[in-house]
Protein backbone atom coordinates (compact mmCIF):
# COMPACT_ATOMS: atom_id res chain seq x y z
CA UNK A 1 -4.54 34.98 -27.15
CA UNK A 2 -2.45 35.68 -24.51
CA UNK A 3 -1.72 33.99 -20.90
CA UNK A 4 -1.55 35.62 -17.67
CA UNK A 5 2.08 34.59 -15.99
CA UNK A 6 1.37 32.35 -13.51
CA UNK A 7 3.02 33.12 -10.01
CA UNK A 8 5.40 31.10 -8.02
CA UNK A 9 3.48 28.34 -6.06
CA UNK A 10 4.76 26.52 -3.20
CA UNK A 11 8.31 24.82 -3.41
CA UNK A 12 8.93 27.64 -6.48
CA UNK A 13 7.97 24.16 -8.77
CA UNK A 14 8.39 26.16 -12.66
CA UNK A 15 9.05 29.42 -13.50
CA UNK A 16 7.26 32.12 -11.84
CA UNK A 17 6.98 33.87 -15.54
CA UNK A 18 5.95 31.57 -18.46
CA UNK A 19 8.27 33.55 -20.86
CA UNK A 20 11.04 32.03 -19.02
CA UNK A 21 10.06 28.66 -19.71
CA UNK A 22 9.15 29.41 -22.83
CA UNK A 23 12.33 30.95 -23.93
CA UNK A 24 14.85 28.01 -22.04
CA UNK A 25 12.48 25.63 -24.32
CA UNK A 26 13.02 27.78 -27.47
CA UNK A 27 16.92 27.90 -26.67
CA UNK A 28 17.10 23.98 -25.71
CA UNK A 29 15.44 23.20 -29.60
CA UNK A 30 17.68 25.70 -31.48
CA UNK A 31 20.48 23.70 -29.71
CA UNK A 32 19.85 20.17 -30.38
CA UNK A 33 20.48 18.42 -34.06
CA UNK A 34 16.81 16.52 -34.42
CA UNK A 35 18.95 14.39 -37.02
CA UNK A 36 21.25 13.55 -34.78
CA UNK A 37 21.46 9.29 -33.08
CA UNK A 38 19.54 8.61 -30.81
CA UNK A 39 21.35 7.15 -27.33
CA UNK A 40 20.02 3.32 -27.40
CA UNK A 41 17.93 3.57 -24.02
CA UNK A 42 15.71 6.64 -26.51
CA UNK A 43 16.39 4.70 -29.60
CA UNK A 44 14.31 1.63 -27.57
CA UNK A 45 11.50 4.49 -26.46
CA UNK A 46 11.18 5.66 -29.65
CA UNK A 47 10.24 1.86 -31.01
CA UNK A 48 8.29 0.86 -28.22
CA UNK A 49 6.11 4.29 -29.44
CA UNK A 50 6.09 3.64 -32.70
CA UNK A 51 5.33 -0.28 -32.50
CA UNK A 52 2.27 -0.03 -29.80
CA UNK A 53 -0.73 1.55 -31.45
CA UNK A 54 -2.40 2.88 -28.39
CA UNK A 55 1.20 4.89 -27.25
CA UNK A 56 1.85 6.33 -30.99
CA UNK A 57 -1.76 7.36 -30.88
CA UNK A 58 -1.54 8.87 -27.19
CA UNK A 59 1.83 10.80 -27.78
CA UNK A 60 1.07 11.68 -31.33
CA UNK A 61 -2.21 12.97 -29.87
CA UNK A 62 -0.90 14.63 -26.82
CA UNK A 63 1.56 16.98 -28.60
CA UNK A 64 -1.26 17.92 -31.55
CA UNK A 65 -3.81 18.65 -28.63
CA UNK A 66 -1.04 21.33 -26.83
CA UNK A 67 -3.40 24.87 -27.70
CA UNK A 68 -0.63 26.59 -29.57
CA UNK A 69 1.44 26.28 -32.33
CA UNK A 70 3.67 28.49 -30.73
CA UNK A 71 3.31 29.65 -26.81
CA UNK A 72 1.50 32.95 -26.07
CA UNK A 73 5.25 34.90 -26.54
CA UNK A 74 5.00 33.42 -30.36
CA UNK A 75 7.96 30.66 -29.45
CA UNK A 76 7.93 27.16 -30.62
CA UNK A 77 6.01 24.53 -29.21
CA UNK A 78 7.24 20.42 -29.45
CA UNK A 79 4.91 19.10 -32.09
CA UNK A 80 5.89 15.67 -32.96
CA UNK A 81 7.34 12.92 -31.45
CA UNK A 82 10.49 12.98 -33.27
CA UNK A 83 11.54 16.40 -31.90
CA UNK A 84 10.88 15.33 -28.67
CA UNK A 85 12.67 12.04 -28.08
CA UNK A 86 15.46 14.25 -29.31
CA UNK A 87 15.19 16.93 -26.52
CA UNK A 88 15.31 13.79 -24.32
CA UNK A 89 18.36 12.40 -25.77
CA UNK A 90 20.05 16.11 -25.60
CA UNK A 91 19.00 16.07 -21.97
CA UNK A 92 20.52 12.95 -21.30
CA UNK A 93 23.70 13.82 -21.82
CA UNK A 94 23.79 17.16 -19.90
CA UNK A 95 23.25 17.97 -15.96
CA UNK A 96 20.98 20.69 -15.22
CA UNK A 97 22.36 23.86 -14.91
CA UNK A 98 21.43 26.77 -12.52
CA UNK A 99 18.47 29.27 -13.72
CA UNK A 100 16.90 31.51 -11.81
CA UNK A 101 13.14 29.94 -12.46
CA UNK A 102 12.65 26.88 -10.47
CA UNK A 103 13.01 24.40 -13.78
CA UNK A 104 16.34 23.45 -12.03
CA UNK A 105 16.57 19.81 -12.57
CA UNK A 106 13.14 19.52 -14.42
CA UNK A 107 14.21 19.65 -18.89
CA UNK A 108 11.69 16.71 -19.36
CA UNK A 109 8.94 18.32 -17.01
CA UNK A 110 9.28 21.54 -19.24
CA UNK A 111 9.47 19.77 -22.43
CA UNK A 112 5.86 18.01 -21.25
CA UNK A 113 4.47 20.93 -19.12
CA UNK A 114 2.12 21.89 -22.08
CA UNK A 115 1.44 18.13 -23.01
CA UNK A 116 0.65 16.83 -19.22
CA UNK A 117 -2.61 18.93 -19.54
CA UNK A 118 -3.88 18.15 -22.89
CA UNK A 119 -6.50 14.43 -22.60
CA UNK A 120 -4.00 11.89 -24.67
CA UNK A 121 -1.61 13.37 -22.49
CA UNK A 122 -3.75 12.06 -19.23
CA UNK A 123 -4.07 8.87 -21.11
CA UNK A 124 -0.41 8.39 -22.07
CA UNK A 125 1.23 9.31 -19.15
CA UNK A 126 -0.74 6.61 -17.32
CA UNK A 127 0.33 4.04 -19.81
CA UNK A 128 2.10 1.32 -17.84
CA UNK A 129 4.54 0.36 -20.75
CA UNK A 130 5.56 4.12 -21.20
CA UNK A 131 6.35 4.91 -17.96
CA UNK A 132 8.58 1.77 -17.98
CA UNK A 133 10.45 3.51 -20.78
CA UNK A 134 10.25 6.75 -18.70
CA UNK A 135 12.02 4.89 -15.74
CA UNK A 136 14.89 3.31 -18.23
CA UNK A 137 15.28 6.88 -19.45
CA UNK A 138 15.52 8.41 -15.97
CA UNK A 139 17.35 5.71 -14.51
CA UNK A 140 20.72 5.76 -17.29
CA UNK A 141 20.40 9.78 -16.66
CA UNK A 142 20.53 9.15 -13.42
CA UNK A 143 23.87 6.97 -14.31
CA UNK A 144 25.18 9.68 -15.73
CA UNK A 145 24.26 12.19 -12.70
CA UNK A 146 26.13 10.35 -10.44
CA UNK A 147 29.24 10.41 -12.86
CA UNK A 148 32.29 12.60 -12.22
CA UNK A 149 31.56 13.83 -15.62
CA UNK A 150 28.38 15.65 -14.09
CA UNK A 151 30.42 18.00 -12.47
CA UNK A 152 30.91 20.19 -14.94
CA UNK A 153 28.33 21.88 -14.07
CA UNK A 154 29.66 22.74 -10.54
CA UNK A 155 31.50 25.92 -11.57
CA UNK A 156 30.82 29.74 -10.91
CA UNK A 157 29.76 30.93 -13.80
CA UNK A 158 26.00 32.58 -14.54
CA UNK A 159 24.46 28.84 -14.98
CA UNK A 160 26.72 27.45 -12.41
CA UNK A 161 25.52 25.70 -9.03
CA UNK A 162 28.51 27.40 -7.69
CA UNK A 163 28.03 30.85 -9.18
CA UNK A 164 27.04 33.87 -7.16
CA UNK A 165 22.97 33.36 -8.77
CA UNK A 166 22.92 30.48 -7.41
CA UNK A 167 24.64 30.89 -4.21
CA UNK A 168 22.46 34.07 -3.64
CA UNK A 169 19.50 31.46 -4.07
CA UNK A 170 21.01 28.22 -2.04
CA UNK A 171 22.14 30.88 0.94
CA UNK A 172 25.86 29.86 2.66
CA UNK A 173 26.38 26.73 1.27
CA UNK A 174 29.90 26.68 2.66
CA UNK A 175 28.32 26.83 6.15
CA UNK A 176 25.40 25.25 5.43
CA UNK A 177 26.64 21.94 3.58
CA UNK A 178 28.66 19.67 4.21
CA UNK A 179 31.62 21.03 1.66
CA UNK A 180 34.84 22.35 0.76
CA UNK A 181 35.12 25.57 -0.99
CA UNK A 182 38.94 25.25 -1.79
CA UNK A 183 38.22 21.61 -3.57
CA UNK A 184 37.70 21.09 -7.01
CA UNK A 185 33.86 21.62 -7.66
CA UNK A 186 33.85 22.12 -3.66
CA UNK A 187 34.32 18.43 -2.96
CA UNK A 188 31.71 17.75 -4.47
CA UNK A 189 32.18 14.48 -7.02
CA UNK A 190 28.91 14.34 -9.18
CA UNK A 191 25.91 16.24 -9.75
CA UNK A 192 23.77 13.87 -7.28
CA UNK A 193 26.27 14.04 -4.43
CA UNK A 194 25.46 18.16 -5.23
CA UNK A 195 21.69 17.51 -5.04
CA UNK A 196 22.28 15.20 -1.73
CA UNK A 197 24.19 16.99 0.00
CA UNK A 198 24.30 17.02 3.76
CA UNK A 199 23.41 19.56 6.48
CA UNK A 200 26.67 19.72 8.71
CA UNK A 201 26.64 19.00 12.33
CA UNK A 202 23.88 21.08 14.11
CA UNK A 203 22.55 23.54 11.43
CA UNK A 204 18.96 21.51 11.46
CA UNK A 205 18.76 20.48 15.41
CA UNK A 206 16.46 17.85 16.62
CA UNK A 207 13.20 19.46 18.02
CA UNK A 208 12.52 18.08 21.99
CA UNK A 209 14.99 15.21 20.85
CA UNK A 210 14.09 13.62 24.56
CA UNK A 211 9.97 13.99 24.12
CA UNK A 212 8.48 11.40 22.44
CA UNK A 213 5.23 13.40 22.45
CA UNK A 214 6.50 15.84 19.47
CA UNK A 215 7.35 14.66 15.93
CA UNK A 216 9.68 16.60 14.06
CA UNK A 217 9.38 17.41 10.10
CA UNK A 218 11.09 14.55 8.25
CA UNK A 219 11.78 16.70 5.21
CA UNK A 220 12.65 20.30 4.61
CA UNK A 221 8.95 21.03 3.02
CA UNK A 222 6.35 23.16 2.99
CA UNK A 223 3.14 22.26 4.39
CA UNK A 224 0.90 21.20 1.85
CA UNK A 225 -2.78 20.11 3.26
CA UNK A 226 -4.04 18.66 6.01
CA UNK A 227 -6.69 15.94 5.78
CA UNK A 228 -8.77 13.33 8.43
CA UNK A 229 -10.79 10.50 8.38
CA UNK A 230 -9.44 9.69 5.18
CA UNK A 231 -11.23 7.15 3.28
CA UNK A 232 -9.93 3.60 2.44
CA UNK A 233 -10.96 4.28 -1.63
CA UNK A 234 -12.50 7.57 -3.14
CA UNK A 235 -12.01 9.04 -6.65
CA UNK A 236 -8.97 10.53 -6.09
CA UNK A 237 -8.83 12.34 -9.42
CA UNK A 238 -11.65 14.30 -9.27
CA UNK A 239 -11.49 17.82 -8.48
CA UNK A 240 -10.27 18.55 -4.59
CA UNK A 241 -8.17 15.25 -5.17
CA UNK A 242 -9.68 13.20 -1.81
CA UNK A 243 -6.85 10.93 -0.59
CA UNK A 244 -7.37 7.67 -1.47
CA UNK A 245 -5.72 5.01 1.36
CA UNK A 246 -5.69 1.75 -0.42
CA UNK A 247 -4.16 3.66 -3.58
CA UNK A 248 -1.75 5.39 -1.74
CA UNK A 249 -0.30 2.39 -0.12
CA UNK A 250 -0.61 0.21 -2.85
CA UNK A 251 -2.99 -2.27 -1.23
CA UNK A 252 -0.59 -2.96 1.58
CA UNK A 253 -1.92 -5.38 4.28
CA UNK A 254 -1.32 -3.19 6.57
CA UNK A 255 -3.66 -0.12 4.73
CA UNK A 256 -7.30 -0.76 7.28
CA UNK A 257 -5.26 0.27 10.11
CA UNK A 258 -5.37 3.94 8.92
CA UNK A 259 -8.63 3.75 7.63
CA UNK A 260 -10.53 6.70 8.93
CA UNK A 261 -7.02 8.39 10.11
CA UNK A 262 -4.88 11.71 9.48
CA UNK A 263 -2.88 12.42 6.43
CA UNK A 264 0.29 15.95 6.43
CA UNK A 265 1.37 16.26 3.26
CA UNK A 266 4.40 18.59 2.70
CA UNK A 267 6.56 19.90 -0.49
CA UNK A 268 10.09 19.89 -0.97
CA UNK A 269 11.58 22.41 -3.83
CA UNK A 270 13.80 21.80 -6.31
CA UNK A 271 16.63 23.76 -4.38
CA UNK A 272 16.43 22.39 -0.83
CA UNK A 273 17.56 19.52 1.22
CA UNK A 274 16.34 15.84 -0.09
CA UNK A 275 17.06 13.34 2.64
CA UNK A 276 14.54 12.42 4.89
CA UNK A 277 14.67 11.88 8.46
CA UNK A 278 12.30 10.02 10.66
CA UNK A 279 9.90 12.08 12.54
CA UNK A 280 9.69 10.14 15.75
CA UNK A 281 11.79 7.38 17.64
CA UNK A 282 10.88 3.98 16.60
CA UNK A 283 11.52 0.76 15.03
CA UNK A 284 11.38 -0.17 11.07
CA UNK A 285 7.93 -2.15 10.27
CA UNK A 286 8.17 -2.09 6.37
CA UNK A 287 9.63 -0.89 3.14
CA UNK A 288 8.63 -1.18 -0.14
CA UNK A 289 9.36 1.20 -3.47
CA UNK A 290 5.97 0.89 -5.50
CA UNK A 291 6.65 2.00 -8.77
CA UNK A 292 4.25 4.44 -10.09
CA UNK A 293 3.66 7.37 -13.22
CA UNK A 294 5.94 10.22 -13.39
CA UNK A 295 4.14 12.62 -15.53
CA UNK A 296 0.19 11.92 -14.77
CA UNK A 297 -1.61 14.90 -13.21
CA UNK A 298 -5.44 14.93 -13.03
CA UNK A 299 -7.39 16.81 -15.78
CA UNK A 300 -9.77 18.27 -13.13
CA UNK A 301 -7.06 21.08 -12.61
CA UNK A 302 -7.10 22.02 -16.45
CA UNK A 303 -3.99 23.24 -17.77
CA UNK A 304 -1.74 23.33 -14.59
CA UNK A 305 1.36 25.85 -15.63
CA UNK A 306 3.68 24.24 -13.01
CA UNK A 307 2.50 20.75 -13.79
CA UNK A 308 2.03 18.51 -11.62
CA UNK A 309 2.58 20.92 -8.98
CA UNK A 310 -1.59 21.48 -8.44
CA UNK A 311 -1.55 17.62 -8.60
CA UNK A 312 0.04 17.03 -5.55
CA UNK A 313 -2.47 15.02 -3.96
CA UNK A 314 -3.45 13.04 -7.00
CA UNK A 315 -0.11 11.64 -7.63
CA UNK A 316 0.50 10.47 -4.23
CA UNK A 317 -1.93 7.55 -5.02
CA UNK A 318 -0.40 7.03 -8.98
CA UNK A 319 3.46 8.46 -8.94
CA UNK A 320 6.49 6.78 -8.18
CA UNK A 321 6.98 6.49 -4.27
CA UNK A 322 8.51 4.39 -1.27
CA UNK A 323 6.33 3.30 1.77
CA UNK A 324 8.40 3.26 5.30
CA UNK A 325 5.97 2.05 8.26
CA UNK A 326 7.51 2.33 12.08
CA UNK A 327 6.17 1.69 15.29
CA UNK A 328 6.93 4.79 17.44
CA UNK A 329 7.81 3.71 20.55
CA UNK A 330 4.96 6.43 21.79
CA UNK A 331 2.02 3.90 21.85
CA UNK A 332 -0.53 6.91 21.48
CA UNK A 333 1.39 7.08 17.61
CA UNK A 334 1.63 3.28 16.96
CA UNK A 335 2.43 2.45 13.63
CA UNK A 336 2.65 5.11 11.28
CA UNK A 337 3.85 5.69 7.86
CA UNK A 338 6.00 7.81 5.84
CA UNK A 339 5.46 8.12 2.26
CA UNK A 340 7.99 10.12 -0.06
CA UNK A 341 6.53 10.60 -3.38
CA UNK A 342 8.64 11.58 -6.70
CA UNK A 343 7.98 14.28 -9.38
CA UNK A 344 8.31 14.32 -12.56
CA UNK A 345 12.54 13.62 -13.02
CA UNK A 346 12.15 12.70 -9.53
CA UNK A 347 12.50 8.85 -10.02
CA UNK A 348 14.15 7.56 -7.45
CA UNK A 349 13.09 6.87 -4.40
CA UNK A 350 16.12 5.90 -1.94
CA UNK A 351 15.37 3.83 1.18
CA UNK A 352 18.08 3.72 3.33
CA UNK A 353 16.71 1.82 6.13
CA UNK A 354 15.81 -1.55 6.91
CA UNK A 355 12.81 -3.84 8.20
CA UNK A 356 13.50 -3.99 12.17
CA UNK A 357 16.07 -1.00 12.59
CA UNK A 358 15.75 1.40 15.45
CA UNK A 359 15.69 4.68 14.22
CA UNK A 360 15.67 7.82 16.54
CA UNK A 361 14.13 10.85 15.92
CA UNK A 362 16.18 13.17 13.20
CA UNK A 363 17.89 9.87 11.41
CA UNK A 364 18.16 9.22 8.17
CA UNK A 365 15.08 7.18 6.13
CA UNK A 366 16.71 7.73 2.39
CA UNK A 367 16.47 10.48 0.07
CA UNK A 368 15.53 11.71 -3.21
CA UNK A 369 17.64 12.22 -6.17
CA UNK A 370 16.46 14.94 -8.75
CA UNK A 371 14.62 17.92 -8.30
CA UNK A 372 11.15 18.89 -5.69
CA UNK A 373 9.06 16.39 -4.68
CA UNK A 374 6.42 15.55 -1.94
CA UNK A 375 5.49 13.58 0.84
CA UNK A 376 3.34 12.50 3.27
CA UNK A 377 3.36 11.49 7.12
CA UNK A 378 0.14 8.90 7.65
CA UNK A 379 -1.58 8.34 10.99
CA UNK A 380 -4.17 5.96 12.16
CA UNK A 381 -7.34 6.99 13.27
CA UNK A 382 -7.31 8.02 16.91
CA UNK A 383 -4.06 9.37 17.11
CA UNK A 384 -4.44 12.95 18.29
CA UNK A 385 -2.22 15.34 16.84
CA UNK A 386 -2.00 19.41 16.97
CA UNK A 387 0.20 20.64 14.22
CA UNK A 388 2.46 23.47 14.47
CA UNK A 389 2.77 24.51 11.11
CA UNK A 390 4.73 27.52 11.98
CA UNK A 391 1.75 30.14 11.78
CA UNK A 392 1.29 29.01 7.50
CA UNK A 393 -1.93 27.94 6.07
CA UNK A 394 -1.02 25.02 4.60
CA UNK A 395 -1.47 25.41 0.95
CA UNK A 396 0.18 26.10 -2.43
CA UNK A 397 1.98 29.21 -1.34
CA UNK A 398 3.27 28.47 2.10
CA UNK A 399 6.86 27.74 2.60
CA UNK A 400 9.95 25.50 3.84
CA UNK A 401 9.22 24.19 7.91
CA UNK A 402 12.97 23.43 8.59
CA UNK A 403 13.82 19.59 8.70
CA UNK A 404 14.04 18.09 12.62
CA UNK A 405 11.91 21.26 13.79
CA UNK A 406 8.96 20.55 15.62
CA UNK A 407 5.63 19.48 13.33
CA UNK A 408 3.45 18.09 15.67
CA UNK A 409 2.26 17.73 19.24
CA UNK A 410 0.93 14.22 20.75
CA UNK A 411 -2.61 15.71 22.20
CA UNK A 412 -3.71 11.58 22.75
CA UNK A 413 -4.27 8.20 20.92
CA UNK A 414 -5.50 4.90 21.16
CA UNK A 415 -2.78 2.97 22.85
């Protein structure tokens, strides 16, 4: 049997040619000693799978169901549960290093990819108690991300962040970033403060910073869909994944006041800037991180090769994300909500502002840590926008919409 190669999608999510998955998976098992101790945070994830009946028969299931019993290109697939919690405790231990595919910071996503798609696989990775392990896992990586001892790989070589691949791929990050190419690891003290790092001083200038009537993008993304009068509940699993309010905002009090409104959903990739900025001057309503699934993606897209990249709408009601509300000071906006949702590795979601702060077009909400993600801007219903989506459909295949450039025009509202 044998796979067409799927093609990039939007955000360049996995590999644009499954061989190149396949073979970084092949070269990540003949690395790792499946005999070898597990770290204690896997050691724990490995009893809570074998103890629970209904997670040992999910993940046993989910890795039995996978279609091969090697990939299309005749390499190995993960078959048991043993040989995976050891890719995860190789993975803990490393950073990612650069590739040219778009896996960059996603080793668990790839070891799952095939898994996500099979139906134990939608069963287990909506198990509550499993994606508590997942977020132990991710968080003590995380730990370890931040670490100086995550620098290592900030260097130039072929799988370096600082190598010319990479640089080719990242464009001028000396003039870009906020960076010093004559410092060790270019200033740069961790992994994460790599992945976060910051735009310096006018490269992403505030559209119409002086017009409350446009709203700038509040994440370097690519525009995803479009979507109005969005229900308060529909079955948001189903194929053409409906947005689902109440889900989304996790049965916030404040969720009938966009009843019937406007949802933008956009896509960061794994190589771009992951702060985000508020989209229009205002003041801080709410926060709240609502913890979530990180490896769920709806069966009605079959087996998605970039999983859970065709899923994007369907996890922004079950993943991981954060919920900021403001009040634009622009009554025909009101309040309004910015949702960043993570992916996969994507686990934390970093709020960096606080219930009654004045934020101003362009400043900083919090960010992401690990690779792509997605988010959404929600509206209530009467708010009249025009998008400017800088001539893209939105879609799968559209691309990056500069952070602080302009997203959308005030046309009218409700007051």
């Amino acid at each position: 049997m044998v796979m067409s190669a799927p093609q990039y999608r939007v955000g360049e999510w996995l590999p644009s040619d499954q061989r190149v998955l396949d073979d970084w998976l092949a070269d990540l098992l003949a690395q790792v000693d499946l005999a070898a101790p597990l770290l204690p945070v896997v050691e724990e994830f490995r009893q809570v799978i074998l103890r629970d009946p209904e997670i040992y028969m999910l993940f046993t299931a989910m890795l039995v169901q996978v279609p091969y019993d090697k990939d299309p290109t005749g390499q190995p697939q993960v078959r048991t549960i043993d040989a995976m919690l050891a890719l995860f405790n190789h993975v803990m231990t490393h950073a990612p290093g650069y590739n040219d595919t778009g896996l960059v910071g996603f080793p668990i996503n790839a070891i799952l990819d095939w898994a996500m798609g099979t139906p134990a696989g939608y069963a287990a990775f909506l198990n509550d108690q499993a994606n508590e392990q997942f977020a132990k896992m991710l968080d003590e990586w995380a730990t370890f991300l931040r670490s100086a001892d995550s620098t290592a790989v900030l260097n130039s070589s072929a799988t370096g962040w600082l190598g010319p691949a990479a640089l080719k791929k990242l464009g001028d990050v000396a003039k870009t970033y906020v960076c010093d190419p004559s410092a060790p690891h270019w200033g740069f003290t961790s992994w994460d403060d790599f992945f976060t790092r910051q735009f310096r001083p006018g490269v992403r200038p505030i559209a119409s910073p002086t017009d409350a009537g446009v709203l700038v993008n509040a994440c370097e993304s690519a525009p995803y869909r479009v979507a109005s009068n969005v229900a308060e509940r529909e079955q948001f699993w189903l194929k053409g994944q409906p947005y689902s309010l109440a889900h989304m905002l996790a049965e916030d009090p404040l969720t009938p006041q966009f009843v019937g409104g406007t949802v933008y959903q956009a896509f960061l990739s794994a190589l771009s800037y992951h702060r985000w900025h508020s989209p229009v001057d205002g003041v801080i309503v709410k926060t709240q991180v609502v913890p979530g699934t990180y490896y769920s993606e709806t069966p009605a897209e079959g087996y998605d090769p970039s999983g859970p990249n065709d899923s994007q709408a369907y996890i922004t009601e079950v993943a991981t994300r954060a919920l900021i509300f403001i009040e634009a000071d622009n009554p025909a906006i009101g309040l309004m909500c910015f949702m960043p949702v993570g992916m996969a590795e994507v686990s934390t979601c970093d709020i960096t502002v606080y219930e009654g702060q004045r934020v101003r077009k362009g400043d900083q909400l919090g960010m992401f840590h690990f690779g792509g993600s997605t988010h959404c801007l929600i509206f209530r219903p009467g708010v009249r926008l025009q998008f400017d989506l800088h001539g893209q459909v939105p879609g799968l295949n559209s691309s990056n919409i500069p952070i602080n450039s302009r997203i959308a025009t005030v046309t009218g509202g409700d007051s």
